[in-house]
N, C-alpha and C. Protein backbone atom coordinates (compact mmCIF):
# COMPACT_ATOMS: atom_id res chain seq x y z
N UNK A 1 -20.02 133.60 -338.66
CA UNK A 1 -20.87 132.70 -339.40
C UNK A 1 -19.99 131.88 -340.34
N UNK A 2 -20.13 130.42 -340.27
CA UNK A 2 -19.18 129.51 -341.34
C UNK A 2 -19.94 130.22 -342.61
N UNK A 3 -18.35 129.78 -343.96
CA UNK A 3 -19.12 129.53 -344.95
C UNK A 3 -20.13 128.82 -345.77
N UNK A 4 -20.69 127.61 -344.54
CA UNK A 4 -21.73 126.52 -345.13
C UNK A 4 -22.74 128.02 -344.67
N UNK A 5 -22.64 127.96 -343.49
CA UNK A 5 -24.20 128.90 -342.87
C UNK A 5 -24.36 130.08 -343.80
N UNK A 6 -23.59 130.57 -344.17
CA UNK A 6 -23.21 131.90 -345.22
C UNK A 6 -24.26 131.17 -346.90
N UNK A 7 -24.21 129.91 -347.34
CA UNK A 7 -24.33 129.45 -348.75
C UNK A 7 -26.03 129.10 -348.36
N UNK A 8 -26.16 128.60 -346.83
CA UNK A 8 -27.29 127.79 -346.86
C UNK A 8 -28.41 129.61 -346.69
N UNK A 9 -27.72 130.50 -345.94
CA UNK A 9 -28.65 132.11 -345.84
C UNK A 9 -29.26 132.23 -347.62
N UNK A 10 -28.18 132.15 -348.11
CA UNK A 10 -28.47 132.31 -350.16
C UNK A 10 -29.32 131.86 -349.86
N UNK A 11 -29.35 130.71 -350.26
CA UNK A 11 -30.31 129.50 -350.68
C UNK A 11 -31.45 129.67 -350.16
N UNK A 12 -31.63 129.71 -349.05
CA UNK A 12 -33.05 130.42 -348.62
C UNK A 12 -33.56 131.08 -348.91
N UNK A 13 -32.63 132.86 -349.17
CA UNK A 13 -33.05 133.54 -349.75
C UNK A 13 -33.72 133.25 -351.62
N UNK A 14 -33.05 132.46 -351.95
CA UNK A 14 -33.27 132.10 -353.05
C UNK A 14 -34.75 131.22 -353.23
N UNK A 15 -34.76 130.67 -352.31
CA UNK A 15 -36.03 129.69 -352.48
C UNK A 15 -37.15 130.82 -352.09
N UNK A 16 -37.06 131.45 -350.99
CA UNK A 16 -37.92 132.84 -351.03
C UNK A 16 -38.48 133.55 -352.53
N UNK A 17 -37.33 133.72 -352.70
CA UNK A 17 -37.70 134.88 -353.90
C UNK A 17 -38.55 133.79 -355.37
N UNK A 18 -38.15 132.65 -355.78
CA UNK A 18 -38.59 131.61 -356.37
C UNK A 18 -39.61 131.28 -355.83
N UNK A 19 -40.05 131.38 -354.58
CA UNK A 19 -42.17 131.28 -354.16
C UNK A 19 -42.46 132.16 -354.27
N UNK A 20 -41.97 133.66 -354.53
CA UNK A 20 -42.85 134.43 -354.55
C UNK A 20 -43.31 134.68 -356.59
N UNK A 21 -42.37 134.01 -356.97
CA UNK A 21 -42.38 134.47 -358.24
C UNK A 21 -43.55 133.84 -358.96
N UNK A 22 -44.66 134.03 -359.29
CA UNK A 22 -45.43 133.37 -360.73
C UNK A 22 -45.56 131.73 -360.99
N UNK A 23 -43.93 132.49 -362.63
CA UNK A 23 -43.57 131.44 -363.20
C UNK A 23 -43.23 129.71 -362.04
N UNK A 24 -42.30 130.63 -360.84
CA UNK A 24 -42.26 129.35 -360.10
C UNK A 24 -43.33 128.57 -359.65
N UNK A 25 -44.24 129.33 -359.41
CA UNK A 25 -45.39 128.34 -358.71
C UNK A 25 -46.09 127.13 -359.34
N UNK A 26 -45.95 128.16 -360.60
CA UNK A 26 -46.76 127.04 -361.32
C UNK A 26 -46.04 125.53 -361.44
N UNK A 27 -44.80 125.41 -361.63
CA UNK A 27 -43.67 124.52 -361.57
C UNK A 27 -43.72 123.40 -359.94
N UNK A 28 -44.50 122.50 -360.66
CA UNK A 28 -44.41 121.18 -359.57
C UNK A 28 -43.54 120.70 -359.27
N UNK A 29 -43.32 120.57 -357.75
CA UNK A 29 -42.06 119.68 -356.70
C UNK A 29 -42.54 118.87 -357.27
N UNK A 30 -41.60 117.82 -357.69
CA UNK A 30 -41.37 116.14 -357.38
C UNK A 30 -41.47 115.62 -356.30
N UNK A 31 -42.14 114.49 -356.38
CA UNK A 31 -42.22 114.15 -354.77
C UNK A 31 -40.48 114.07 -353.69
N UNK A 32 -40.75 114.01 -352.91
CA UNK A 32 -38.98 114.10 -352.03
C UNK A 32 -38.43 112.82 -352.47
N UNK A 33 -39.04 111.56 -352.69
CA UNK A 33 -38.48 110.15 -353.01
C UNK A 33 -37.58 110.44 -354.04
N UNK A 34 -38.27 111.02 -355.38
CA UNK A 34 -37.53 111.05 -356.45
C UNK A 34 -36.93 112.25 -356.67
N UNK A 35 -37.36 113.24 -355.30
CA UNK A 35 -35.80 114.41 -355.76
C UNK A 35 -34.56 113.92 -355.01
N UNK A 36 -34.61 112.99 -354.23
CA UNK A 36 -33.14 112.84 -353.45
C UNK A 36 -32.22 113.20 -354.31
N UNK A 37 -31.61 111.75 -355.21
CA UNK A 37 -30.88 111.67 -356.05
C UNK A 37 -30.38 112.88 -357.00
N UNK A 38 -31.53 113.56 -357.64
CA UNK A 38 -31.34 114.42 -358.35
C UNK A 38 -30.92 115.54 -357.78
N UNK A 39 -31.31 116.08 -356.39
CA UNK A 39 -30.54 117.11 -356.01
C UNK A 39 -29.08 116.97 -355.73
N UNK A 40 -28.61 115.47 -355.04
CA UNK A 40 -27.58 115.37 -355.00
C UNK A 40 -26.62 115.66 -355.91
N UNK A 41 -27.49 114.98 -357.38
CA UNK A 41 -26.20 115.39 -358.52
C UNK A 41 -26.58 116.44 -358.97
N UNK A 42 -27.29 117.05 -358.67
CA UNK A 42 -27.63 119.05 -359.31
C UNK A 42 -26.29 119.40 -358.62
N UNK A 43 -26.09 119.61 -357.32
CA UNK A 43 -25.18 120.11 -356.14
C UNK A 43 -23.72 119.67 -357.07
N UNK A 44 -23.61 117.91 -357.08
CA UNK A 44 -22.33 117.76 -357.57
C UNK A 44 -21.83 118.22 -358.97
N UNK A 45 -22.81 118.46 -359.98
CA UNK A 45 -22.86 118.91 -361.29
C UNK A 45 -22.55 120.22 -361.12
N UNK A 46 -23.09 120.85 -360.35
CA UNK A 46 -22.69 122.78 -360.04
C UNK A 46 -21.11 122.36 -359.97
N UNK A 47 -20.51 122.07 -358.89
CA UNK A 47 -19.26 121.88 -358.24
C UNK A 47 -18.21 121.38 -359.70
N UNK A 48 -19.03 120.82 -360.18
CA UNK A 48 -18.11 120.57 -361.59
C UNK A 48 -17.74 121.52 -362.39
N UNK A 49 -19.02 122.23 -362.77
CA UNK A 49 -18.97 123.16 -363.73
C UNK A 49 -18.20 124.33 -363.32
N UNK A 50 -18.46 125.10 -361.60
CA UNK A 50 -17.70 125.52 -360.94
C UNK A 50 -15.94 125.51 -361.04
N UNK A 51 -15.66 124.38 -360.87
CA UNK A 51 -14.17 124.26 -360.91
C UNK A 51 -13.76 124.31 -362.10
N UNK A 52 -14.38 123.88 -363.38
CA UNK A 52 -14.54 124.22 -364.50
C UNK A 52 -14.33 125.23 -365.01
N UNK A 53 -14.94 126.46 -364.97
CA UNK A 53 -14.69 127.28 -364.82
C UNK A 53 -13.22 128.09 -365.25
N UNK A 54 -12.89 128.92 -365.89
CA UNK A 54 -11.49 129.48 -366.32
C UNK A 54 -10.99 130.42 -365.49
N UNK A 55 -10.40 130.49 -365.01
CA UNK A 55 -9.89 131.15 -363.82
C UNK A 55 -9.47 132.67 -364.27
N UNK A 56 -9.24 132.73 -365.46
CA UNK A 56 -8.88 134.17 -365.85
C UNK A 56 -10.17 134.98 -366.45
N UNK A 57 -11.74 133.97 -366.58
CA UNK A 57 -12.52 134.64 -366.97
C UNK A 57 -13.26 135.64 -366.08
N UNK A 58 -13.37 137.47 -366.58
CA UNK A 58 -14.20 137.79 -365.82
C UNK A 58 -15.32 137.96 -365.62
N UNK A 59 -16.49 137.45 -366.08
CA UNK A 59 -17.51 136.76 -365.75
C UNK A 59 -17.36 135.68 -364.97
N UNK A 60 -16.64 135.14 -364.68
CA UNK A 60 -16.21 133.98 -363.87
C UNK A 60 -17.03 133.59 -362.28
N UNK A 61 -17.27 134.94 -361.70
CA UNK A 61 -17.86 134.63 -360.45
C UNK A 61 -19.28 134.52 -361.11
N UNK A 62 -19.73 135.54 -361.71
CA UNK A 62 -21.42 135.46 -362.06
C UNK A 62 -21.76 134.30 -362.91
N UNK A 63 -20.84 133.23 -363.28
CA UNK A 63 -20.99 132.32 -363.94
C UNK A 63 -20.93 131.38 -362.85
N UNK A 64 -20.21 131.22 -361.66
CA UNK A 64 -20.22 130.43 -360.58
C UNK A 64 -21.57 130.21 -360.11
N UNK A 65 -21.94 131.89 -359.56
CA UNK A 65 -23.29 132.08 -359.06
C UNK A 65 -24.32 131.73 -359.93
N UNK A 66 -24.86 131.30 -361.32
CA UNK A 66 -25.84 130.95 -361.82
C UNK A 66 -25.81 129.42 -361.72
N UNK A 67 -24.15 128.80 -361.88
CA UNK A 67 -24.37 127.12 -361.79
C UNK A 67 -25.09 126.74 -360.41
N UNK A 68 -24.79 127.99 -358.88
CA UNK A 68 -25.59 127.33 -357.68
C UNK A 68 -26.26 127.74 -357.84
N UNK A 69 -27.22 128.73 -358.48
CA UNK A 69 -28.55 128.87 -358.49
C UNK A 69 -29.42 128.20 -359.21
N UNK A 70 -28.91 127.55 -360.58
CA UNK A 70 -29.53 126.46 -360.92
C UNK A 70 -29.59 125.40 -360.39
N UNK A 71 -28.64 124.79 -359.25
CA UNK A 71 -28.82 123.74 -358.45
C UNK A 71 -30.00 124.03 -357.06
N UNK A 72 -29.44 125.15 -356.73
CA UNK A 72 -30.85 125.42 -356.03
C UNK A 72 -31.83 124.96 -356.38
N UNK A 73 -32.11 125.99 -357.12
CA UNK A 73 -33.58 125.58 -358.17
C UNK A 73 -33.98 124.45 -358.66
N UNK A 74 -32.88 123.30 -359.04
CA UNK A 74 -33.10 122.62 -359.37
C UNK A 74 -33.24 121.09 -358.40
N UNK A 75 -32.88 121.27 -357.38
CA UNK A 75 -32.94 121.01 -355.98
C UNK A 75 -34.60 121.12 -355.39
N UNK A 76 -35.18 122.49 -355.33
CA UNK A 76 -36.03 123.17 -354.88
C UNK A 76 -37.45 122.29 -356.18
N UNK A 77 -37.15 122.17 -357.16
CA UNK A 77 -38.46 121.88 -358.04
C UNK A 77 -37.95 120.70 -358.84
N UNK A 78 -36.93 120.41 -358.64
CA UNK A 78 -37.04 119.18 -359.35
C UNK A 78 -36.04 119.37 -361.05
N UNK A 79 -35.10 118.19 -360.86
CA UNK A 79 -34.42 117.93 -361.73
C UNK A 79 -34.52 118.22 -363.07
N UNK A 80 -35.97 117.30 -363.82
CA UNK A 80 -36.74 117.31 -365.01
C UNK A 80 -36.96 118.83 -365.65
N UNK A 81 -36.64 119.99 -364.58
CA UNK A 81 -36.33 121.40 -365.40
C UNK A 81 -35.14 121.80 -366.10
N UNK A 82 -34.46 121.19 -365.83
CA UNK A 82 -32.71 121.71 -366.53
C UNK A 82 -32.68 122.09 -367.51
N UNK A 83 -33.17 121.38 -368.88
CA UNK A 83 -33.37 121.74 -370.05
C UNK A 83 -34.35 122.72 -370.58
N UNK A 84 -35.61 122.87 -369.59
CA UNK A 84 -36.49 123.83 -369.90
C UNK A 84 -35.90 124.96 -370.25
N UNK A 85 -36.33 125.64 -371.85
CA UNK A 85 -35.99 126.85 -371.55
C UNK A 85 -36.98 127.53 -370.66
N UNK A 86 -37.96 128.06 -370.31
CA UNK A 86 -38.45 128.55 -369.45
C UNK A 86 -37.73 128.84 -368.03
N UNK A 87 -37.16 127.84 -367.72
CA UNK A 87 -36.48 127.39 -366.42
C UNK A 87 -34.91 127.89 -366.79
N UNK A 88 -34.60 128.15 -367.88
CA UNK A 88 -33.50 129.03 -367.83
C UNK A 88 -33.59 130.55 -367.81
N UNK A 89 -34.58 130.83 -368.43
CA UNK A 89 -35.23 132.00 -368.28
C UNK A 89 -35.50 133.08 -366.74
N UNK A 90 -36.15 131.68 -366.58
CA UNK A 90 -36.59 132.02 -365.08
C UNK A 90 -35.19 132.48 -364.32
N UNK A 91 -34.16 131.27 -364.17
CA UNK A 91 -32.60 131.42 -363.53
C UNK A 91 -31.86 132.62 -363.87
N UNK A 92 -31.88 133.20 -365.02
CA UNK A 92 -31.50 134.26 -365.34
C UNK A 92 -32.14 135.75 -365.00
N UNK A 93 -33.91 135.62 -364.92
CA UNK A 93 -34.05 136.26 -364.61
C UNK A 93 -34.26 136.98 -363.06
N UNK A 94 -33.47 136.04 -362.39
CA UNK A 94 -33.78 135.62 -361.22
C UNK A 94 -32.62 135.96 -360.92
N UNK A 95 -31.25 135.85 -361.04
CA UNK A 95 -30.09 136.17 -360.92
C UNK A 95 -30.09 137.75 -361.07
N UNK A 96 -30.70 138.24 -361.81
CA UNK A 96 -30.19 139.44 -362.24
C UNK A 96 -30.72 140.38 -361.57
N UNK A 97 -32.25 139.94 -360.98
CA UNK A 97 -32.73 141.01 -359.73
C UNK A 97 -32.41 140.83 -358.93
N UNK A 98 -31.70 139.22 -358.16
CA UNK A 98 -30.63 138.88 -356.71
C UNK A 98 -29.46 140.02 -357.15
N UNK A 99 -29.00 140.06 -358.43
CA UNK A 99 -27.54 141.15 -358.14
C UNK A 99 -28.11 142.40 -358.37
N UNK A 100 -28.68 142.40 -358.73
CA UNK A 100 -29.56 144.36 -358.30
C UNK A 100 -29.72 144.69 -357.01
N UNK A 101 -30.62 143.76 -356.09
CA UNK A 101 -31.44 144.00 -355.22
C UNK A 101 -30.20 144.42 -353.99
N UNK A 102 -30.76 145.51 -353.63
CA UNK A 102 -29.71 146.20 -352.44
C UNK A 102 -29.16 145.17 -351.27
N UNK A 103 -30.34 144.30 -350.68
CA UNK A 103 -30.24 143.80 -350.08
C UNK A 103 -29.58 142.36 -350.18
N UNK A 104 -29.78 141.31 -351.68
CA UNK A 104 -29.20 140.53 -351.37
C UNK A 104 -28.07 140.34 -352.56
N UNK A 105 -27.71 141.88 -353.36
CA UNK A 105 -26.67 141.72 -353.79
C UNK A 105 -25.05 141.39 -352.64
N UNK A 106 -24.96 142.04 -351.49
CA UNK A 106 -24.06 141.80 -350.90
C UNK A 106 -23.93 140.14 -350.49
N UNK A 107 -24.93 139.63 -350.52
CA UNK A 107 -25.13 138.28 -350.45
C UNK A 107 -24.71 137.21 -351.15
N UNK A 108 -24.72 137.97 -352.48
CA UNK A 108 -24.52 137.16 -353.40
C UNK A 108 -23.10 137.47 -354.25
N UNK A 109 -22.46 138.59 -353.59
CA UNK A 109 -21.16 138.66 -353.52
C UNK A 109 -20.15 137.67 -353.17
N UNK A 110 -21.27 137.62 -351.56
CA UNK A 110 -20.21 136.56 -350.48
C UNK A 110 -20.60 134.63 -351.00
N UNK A 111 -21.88 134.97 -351.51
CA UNK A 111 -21.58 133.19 -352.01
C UNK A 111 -20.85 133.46 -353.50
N UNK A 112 -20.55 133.87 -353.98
CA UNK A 112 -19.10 134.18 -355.26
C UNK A 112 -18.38 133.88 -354.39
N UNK A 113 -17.96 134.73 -353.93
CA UNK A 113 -16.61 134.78 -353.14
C UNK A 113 -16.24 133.03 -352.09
N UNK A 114 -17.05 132.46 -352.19
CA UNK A 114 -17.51 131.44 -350.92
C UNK A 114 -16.79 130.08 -352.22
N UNK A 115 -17.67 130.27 -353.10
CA UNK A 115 -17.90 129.42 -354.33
C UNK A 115 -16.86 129.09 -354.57
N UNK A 116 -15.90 130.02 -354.90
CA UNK A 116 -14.76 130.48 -355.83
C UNK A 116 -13.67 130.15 -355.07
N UNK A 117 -13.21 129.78 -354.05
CA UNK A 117 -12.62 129.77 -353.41
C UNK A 117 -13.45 128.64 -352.30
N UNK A 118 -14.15 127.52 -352.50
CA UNK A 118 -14.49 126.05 -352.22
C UNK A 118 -15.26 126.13 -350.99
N UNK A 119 -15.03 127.47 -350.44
CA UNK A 119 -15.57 127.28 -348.91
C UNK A 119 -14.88 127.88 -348.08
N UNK A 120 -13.63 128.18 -348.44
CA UNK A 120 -12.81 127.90 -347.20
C UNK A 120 -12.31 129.33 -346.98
């Protein structure tokens, strides 16, 4: 399996777990017209912050993994959440049962590991 097919499995999984949740539902898509743009630069804004990133920090991967999960998310419902705290709330609390959960902690190992190292 490439590492795109490996990031895009997350992400699914991620958008999964974000419909099943509550808080997400209530949280209106933007129509697709006006999420283009904004997902694009959610994606390129992760990749920033990503490389950003201090290379000797160890939090460093779980700090990787929350910038793509806020692009997810922010991808998935729309830009205009970034600042919400709620919507950080949510990302955090959302991260922290993905690295619990038996099943898609190993998952979320391999998009660290994916992240952190560009893809390749």
């Amino acid at each position: 399996m490439s590492p795109i097919s490996k990031l895009q499995q997350v992400a699914a999984l991620i958008r999964q777990q974000v419909a099943a949740r509550p808080a997400a539902s209530a949280a209106r898509p933007a129509p697709a017209a006006r999420r283009n743009a904004p997902q694009r630069g959610a994606a390129a804004q992760a990749r920033r912050r990503i490389a950003a990133l201090d290379p000797s920090d160890p939090e460093r991967g779980r700090k990787a993994f929350r910038h793509f999960l806020e692009a997810v998310l922010l991808q998935q419902f729309g830009a205009q959440l970034a600042n919400d705290a709620a919507f950080q709330e949510l990302t955090c609390t959302l991260q922290q049962r993905m690295e619990h959960d038996p099943e898609l902690a190993p998952l979320v190992q391999q998009a660290i590991a994916l992240l952190l190292t560009g893809g390749r």
